[in-house]
Protein backbone atom coordinates (compact mmCIF):
# COMPACT_ATOMS: atom_id res chain seq x y z
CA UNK A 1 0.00 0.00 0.00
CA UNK A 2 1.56 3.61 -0.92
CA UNK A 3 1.27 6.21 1.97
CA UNK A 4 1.82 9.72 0.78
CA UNK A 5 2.80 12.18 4.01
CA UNK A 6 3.12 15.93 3.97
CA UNK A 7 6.25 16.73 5.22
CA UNK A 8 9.38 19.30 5.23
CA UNK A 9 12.84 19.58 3.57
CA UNK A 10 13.93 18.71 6.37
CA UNK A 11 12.34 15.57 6.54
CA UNK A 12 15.43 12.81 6.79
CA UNK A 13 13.49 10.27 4.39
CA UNK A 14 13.09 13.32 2.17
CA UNK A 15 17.33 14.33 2.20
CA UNK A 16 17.84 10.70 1.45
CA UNK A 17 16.16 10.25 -1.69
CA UNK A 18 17.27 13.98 -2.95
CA UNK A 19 20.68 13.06 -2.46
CA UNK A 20 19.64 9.81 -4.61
CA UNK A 21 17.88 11.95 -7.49
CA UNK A 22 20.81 14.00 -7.11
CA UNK A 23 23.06 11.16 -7.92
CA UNK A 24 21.21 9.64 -10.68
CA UNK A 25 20.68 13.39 -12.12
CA UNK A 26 24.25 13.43 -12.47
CA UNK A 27 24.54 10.72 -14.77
CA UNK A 28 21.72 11.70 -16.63
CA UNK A 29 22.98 15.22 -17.11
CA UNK A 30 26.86 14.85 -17.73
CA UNK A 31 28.30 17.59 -18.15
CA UNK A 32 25.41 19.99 -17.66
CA UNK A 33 24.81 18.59 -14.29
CA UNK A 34 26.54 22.07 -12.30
CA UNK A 35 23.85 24.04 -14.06
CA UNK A 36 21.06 22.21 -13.36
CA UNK A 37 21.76 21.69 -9.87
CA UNK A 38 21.95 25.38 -8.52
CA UNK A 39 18.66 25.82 -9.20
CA UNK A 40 17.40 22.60 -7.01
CA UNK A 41 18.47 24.10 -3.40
CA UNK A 42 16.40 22.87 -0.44
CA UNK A 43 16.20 26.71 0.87
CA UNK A 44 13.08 27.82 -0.35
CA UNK A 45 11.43 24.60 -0.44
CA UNK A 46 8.94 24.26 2.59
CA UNK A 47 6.04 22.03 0.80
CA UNK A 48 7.56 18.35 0.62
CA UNK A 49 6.33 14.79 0.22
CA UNK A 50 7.70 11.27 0.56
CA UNK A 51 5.74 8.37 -0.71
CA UNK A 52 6.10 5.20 1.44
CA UNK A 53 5.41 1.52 0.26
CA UNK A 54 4.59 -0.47 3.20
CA UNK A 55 6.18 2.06 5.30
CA UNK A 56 9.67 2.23 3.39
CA UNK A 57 10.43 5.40 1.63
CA UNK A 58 10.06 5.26 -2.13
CA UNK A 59 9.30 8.41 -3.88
CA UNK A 60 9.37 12.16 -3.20
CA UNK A 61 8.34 15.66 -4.98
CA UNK A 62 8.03 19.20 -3.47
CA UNK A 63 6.95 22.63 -4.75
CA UNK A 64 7.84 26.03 -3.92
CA UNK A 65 6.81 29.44 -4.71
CA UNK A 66 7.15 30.53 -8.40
CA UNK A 67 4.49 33.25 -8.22
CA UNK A 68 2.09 34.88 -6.48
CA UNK A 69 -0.40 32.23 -8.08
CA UNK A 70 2.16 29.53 -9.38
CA UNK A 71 3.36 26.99 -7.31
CA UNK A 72 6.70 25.35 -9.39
CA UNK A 73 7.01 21.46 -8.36
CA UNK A 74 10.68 20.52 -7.96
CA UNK A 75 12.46 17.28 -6.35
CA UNK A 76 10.26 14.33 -8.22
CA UNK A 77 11.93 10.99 -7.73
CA UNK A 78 10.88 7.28 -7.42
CA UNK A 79 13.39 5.03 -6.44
CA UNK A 80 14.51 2.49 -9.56
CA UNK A 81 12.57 -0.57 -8.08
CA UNK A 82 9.36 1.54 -7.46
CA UNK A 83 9.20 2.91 -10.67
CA UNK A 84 5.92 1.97 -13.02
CA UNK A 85 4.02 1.64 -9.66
CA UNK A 86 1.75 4.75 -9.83
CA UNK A 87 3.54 6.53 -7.15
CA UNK A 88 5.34 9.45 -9.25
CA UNK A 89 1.66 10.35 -10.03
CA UNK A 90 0.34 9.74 -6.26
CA UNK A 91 3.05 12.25 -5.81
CA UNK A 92 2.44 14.62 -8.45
CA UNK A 93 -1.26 14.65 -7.48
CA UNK A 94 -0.43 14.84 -3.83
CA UNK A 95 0.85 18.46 -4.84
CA UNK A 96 -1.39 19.43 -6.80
CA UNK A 97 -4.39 19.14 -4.11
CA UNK A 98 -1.57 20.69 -1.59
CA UNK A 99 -0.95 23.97 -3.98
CA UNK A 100 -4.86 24.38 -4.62
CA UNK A 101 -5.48 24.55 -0.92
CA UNK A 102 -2.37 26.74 -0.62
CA UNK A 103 -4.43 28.99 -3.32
CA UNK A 104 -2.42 28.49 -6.33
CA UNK A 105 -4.39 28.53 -9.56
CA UNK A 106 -0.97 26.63 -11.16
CA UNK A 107 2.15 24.40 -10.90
CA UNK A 108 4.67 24.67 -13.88
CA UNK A 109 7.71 22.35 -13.60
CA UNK A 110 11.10 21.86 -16.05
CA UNK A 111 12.58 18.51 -16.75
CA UNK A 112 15.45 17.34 -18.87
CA UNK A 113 15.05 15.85 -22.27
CA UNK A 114 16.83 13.09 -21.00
CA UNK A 115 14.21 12.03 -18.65
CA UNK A 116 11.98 10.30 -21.05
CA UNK A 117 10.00 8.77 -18.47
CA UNK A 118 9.48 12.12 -16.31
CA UNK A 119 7.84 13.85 -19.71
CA UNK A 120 5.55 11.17 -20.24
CA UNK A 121 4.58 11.69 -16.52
CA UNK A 122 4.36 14.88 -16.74
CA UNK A 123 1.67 14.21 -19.80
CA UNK A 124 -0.22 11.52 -18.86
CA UNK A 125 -1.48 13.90 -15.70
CA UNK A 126 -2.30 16.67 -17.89
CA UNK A 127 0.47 19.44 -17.67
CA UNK A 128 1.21 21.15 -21.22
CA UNK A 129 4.41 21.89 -22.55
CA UNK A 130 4.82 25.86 -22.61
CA UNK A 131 8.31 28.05 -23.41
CA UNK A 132 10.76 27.53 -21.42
CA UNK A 133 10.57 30.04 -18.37
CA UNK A 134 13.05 32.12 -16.05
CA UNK A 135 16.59 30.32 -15.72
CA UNK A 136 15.41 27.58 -18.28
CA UNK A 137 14.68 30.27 -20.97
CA UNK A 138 17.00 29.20 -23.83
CA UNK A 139 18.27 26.18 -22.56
CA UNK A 140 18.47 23.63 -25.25
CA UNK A 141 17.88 20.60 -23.09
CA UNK A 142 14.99 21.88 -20.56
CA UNK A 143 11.50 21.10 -21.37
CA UNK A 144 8.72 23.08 -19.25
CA UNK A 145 5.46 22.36 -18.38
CA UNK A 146 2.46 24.18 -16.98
CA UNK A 147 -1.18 22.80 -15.37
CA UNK A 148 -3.98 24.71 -14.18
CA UNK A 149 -5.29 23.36 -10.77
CA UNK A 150 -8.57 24.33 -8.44
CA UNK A 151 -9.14 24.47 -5.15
């Protein structure tokens, strides 16, 4: 059973599985890996949540203030042998109903075109690609997305 709990950045569970995406982010990123990862800091981020399969940690996400009205979701990450479980979703939605009652009318989000798997995500639960935005503006291998949420 997957357990989704509100937490902070803080949260131990949460730094674990960060430092894991981080990791993995690496590979994926190569050499453009130092200028992705200055703009995923913990500072700012004070909305966090870690999935848990029968009480073991196995995904996370966060979002933080873009916006007076835009809440930008940062820190997604599923552990390898929970992936194609549902819980990035679980996650994703988790954030969504957390922003809404935070009185955000949107989450936007950029991922790397070498996350296959994190675009299709990110399109199966109905964000839409839009321009790339703020630091991502430009940036050949950024892909940004943007979904309108309700209360």
């Amino acid at each position: 059973m997957i357990k989704i709990l509100r937490t902070s950045s803080g949260d131990q569970h949460f730094l674990k599985l960060v430092s894991l995406l981080d990791a993995e982010l690496a590979v994926r990123d190569g050499n453009e890996h130092t200028f992705y990862s200055q703009f995923n800091k913990l500072d700012n981020i004070r909305h966090v949540v870690v999935a848990y399969e029968d009480d073991v940690p196995a995904g996370c996400g966060a979002i933080k203030e873009f916006s007076t009205d835009t809440m930008e979701v940062k820190r997604m990450f599923v552990l390898p042998g929970n992936r194609r479980k549902g819980i990035a979703a679980k996650i994703l939605r988790e954030l969504e109903i957390w922003a809404a009652e935070l009185s955000y009318k949107k989450c936007i989000l950029e991922t790397g075109k070498k996350q296959p798997e994190a675009i299709e995500l990110y399109r199966r639960n109905g964000y839409l690609a839009i321009p790339n935005y703020g630091q991502y503006a430009g940036v050949e291998n950024s892909v940004c997305f943007l979904k309108h949420i309700s209360g």
